[in-house]
PDB file of N, CA and C in Angstrom:
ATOM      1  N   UNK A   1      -0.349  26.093   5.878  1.00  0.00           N
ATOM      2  CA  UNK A   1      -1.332  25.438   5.039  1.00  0.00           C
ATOM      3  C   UNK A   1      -2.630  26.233   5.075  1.00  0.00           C
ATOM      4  N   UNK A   2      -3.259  26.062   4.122  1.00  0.00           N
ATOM      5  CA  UNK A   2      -4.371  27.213   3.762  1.00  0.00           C
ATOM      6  C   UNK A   2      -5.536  26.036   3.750  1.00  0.00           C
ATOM      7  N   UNK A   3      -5.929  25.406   5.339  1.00  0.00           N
ATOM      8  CA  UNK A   3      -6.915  24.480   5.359  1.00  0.00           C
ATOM      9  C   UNK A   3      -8.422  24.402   4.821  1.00  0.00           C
ATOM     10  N   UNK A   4      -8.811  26.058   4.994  1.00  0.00           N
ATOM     11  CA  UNK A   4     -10.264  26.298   4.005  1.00  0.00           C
ATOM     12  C   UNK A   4     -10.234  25.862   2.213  1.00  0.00           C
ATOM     13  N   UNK A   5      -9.293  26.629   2.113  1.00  0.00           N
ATOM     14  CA  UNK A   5      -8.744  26.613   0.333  1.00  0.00           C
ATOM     15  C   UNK A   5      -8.885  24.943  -0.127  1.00  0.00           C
ATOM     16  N   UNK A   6      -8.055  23.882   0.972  1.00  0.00           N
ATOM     17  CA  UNK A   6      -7.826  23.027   0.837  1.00  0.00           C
ATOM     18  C   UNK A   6      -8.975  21.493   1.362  1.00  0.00           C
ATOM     19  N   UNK A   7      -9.857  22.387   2.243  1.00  0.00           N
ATOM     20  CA  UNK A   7     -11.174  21.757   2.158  1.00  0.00           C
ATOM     21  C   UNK A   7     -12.106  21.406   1.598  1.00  0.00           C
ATOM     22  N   UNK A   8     -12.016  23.196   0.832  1.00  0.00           N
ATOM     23  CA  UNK A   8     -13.067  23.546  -0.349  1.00  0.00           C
ATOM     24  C   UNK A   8     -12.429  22.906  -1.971  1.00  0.00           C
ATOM     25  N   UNK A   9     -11.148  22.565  -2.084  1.00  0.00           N
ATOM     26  CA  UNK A   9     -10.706  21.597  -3.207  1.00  0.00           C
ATOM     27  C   UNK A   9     -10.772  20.148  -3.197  1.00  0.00           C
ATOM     28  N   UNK A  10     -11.454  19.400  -2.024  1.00  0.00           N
ATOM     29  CA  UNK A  10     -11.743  18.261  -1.490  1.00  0.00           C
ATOM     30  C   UNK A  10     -10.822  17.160  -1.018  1.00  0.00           C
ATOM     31  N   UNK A  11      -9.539  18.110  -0.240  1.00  0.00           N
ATOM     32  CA  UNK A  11      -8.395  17.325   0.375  1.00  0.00           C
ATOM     33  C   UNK A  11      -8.669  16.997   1.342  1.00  0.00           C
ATOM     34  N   UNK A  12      -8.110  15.794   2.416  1.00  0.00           N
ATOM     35  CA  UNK A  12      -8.641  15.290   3.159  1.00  0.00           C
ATOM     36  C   UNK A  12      -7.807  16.077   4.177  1.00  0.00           C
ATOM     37  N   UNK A  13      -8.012  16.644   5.323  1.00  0.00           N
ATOM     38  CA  UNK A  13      -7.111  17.017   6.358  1.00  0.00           C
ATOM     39  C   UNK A  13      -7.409  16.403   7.449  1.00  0.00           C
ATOM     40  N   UNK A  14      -7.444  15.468   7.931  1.00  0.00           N
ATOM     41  CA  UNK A  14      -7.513  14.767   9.271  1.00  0.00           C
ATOM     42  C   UNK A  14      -6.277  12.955   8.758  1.00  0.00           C
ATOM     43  N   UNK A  15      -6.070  12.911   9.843  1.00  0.00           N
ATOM     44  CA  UNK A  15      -5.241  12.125   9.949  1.00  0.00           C
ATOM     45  C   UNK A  15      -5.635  10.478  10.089  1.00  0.00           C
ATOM     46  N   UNK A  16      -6.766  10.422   9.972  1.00  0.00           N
ATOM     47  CA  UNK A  16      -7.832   9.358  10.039  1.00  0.00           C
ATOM     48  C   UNK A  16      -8.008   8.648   9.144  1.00  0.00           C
ATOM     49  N   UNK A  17      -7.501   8.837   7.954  1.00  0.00           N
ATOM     50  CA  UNK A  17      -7.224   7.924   7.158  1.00  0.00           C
ATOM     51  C   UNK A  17      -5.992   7.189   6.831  1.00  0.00           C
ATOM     52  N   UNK A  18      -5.162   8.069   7.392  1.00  0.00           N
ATOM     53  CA  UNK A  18      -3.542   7.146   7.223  1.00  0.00           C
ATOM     54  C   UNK A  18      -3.623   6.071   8.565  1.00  0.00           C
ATOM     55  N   UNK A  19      -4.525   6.768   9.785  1.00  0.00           N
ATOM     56  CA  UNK A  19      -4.099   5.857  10.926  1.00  0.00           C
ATOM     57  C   UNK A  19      -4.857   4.529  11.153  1.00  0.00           C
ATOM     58  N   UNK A  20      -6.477   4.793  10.136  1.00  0.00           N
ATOM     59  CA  UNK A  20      -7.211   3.224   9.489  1.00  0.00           C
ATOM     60  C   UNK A  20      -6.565   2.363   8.164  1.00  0.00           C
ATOM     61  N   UNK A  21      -5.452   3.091   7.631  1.00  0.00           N
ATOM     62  CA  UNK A  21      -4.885   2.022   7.363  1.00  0.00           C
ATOM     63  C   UNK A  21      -4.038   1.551   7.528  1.00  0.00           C
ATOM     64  N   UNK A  22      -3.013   2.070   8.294  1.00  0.00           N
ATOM     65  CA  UNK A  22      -2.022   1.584   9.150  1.00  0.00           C
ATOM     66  C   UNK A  22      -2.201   0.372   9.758  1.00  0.00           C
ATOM     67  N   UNK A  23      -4.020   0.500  10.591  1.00  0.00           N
ATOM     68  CA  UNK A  23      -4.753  -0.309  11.276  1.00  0.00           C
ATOM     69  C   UNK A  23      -5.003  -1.917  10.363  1.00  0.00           C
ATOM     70  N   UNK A  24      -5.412  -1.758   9.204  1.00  0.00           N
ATOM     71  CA  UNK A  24      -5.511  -2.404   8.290  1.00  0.00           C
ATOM     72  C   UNK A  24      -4.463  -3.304   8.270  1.00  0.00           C
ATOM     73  N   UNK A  25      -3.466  -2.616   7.667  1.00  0.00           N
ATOM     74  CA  UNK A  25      -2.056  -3.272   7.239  1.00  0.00           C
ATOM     75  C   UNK A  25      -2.178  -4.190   8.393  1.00  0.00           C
ATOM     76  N   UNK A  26      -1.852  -3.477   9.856  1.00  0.00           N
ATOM     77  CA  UNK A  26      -1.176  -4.200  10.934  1.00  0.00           C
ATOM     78  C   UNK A  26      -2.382  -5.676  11.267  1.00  0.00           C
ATOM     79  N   UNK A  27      -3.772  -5.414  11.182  1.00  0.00           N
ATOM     80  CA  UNK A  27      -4.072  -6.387  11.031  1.00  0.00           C
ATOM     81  C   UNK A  27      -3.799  -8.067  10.338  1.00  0.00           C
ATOM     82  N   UNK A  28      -4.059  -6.880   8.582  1.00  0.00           N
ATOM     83  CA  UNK A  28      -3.397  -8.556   7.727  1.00  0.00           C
ATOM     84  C   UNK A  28      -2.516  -9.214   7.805  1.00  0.00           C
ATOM     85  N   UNK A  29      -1.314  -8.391   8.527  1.00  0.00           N
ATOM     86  CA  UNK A  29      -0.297  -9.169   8.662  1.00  0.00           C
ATOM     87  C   UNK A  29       0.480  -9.839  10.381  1.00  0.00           C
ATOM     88  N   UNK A  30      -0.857  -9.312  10.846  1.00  0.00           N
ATOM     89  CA  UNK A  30      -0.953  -9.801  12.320  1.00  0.00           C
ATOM     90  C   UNK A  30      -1.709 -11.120  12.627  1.00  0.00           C
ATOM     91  N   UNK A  31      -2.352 -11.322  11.728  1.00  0.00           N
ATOM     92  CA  UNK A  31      -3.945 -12.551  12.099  1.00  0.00           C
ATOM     93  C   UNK A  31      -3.565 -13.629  13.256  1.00  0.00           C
ATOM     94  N   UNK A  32      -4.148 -14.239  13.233  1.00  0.00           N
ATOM     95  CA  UNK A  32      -3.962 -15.704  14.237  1.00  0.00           C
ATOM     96  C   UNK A  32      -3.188 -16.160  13.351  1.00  0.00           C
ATOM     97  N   UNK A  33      -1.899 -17.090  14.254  1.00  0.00           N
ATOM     98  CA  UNK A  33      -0.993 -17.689  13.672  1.00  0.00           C
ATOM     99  C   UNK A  33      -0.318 -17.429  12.292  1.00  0.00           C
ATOM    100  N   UNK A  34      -0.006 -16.066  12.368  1.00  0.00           N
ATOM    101  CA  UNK A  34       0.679 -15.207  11.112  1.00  0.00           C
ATOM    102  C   UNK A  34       2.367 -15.068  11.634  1.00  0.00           C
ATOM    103  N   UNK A  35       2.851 -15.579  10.927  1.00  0.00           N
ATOM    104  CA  UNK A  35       4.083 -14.997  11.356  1.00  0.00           C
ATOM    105  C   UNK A  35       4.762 -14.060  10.431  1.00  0.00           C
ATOM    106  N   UNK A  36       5.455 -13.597   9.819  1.00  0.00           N
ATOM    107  CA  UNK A  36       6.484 -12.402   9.311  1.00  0.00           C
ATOM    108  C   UNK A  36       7.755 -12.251   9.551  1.00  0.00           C
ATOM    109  N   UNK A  37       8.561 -12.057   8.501  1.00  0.00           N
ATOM    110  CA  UNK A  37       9.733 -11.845   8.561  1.00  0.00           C
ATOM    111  C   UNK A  37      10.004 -10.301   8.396  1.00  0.00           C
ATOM    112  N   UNK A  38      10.339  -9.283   8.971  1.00  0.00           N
ATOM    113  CA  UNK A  38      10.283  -7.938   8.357  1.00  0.00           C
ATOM    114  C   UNK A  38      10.957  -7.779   6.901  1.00  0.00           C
ATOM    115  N   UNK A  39      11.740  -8.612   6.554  1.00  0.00           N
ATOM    116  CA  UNK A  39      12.071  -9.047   4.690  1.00  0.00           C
ATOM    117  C   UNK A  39      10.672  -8.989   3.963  1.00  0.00           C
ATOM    118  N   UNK A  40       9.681 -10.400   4.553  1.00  0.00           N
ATOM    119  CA  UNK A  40       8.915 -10.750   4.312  1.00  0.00           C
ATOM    120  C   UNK A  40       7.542  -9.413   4.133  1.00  0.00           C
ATOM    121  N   UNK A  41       7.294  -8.862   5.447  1.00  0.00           N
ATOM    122  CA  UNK A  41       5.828  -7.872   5.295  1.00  0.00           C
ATOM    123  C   UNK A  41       6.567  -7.231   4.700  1.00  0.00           C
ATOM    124  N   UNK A  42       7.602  -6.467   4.471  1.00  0.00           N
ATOM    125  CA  UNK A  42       8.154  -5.371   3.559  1.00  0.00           C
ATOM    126  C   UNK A  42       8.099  -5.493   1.883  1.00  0.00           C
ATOM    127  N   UNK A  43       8.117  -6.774   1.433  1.00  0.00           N
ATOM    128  CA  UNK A  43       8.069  -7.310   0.062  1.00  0.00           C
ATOM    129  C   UNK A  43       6.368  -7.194   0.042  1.00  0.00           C
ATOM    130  N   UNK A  44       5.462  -7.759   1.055  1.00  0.00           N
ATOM    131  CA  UNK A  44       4.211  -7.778   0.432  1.00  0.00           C
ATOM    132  C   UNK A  44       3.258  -6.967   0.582  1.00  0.00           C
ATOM    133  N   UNK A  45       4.283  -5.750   1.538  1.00  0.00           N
ATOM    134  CA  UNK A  45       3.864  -4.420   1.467  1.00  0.00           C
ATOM    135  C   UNK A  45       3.876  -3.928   0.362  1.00  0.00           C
ATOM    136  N   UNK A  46       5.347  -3.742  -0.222  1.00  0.00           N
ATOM    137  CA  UNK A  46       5.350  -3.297  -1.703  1.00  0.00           C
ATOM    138  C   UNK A  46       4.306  -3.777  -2.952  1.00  0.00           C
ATOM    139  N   UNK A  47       3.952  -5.364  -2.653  1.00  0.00           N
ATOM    140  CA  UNK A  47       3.473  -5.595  -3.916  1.00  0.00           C
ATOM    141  C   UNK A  47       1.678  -5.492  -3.622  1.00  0.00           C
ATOM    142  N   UNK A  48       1.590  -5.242  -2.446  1.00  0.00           N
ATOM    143  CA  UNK A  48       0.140  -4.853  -1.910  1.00  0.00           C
ATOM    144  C   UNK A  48      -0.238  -3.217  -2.309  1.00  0.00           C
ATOM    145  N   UNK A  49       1.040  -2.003  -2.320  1.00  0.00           N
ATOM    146  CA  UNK A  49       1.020  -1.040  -2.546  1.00  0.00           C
ATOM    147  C   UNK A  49       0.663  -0.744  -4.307  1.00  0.00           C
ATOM    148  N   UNK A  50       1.513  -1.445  -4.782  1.00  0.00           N
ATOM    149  CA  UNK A  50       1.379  -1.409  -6.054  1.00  0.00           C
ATOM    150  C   UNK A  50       0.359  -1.968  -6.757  1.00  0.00           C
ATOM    151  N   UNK A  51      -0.576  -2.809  -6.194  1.00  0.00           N
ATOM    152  CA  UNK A  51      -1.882  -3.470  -6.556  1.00  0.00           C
ATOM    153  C   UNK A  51      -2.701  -2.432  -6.642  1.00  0.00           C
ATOM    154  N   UNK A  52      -2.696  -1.819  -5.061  1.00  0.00           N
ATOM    155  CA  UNK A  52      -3.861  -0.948  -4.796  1.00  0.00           C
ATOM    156  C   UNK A  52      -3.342   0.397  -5.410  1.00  0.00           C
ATOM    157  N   UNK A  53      -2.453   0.910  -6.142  1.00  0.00           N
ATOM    158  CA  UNK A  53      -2.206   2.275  -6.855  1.00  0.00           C
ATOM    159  C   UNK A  53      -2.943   1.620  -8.541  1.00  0.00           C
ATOM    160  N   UNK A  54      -2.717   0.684  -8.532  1.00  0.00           N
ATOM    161  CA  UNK A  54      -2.980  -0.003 -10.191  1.00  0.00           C
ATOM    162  C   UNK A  54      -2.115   0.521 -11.074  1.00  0.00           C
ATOM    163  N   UNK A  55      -0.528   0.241 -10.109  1.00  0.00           N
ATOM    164  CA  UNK A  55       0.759  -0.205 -11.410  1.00  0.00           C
ATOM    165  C   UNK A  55       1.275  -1.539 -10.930  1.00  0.00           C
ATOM    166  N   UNK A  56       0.759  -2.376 -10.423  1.00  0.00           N
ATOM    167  CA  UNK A  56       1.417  -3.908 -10.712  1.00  0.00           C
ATOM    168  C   UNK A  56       1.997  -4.031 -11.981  1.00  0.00           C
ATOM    169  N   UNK A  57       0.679  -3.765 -12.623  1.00  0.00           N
ATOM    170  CA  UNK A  57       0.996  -4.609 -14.016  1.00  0.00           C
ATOM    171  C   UNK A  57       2.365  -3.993 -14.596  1.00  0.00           C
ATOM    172  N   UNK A  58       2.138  -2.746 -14.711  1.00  0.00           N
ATOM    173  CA  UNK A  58       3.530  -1.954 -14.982  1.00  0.00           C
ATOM    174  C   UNK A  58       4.692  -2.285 -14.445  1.00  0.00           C
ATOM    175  N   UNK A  59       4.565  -2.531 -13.263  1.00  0.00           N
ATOM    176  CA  UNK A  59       5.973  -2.849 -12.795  1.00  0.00           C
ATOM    177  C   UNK A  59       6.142  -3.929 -12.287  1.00  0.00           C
ATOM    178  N   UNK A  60       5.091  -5.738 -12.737  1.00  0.00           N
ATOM    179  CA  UNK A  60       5.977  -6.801 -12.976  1.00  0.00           C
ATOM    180  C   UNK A  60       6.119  -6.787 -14.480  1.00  0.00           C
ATOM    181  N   UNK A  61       5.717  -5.908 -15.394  1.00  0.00           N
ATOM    182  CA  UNK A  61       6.116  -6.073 -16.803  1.00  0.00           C
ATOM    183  C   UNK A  61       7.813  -5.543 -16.938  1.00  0.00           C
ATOM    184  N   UNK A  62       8.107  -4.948 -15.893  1.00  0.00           N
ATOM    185  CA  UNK A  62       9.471  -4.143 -16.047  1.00  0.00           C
ATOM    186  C   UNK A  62      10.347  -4.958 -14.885  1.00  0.00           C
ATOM    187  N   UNK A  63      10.005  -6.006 -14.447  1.00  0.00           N
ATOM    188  CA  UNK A  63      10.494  -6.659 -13.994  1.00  0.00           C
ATOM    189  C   UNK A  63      11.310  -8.385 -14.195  1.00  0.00           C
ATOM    190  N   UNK A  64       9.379  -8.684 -14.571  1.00  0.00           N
ATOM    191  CA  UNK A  64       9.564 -10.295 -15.202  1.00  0.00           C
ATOM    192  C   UNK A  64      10.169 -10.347 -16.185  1.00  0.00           C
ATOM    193  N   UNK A  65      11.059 -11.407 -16.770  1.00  0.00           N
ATOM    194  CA  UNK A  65      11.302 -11.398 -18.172  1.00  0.00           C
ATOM    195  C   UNK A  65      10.990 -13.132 -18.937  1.00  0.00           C
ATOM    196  N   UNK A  66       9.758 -13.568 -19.637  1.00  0.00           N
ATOM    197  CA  UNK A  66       9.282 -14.320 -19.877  1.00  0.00           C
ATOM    198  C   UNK A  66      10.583 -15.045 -19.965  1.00  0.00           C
ATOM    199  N   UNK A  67      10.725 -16.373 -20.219  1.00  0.00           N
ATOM    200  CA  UNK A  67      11.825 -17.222 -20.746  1.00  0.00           C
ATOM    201  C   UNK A  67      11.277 -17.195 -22.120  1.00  0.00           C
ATOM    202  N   UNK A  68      12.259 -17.594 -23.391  1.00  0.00           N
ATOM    203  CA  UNK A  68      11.853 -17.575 -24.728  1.00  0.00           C
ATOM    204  C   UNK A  68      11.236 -19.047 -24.757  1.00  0.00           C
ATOM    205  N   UNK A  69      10.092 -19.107 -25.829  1.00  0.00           N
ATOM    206  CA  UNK A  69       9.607 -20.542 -25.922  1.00  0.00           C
ATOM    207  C   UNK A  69      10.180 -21.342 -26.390  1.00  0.00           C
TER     208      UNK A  69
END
């Protein structure tokens, strides 16, 4: 890896941001009297992931299918 090149293009190289949100995650789904199913944090991982990229919408539109009125 060419870490100057990749400094000076404004990539992040320290590991300090994957391991504060790791921190994050493990919090919300740790709190007082939280429980979890690993089914469970794994589903609201996904739909927590997809919030924070901003394709929810995209992909409960390719999901849901209204009932007809």
């Amino acid at each position: 890896m060419n870490y100057l090149q990749m400094r000076n293009e404004g990539w992040l190289l320290g590991s300090g941001t994957v391991e504060s949100g790791g921190k994050q995650i493990k919090a919300r789904l740790a709190g007082p009297g939280m429980t979890w199913s690993r089914k469970g944090a794994e589903r609201l991982l996904l739909l927590r992931t997809q919030i924070m990229s901003h394709r929810f919408q995209r992909a409960w539109d390719s999901v849901y299918q209204a009932p007809p009125n």
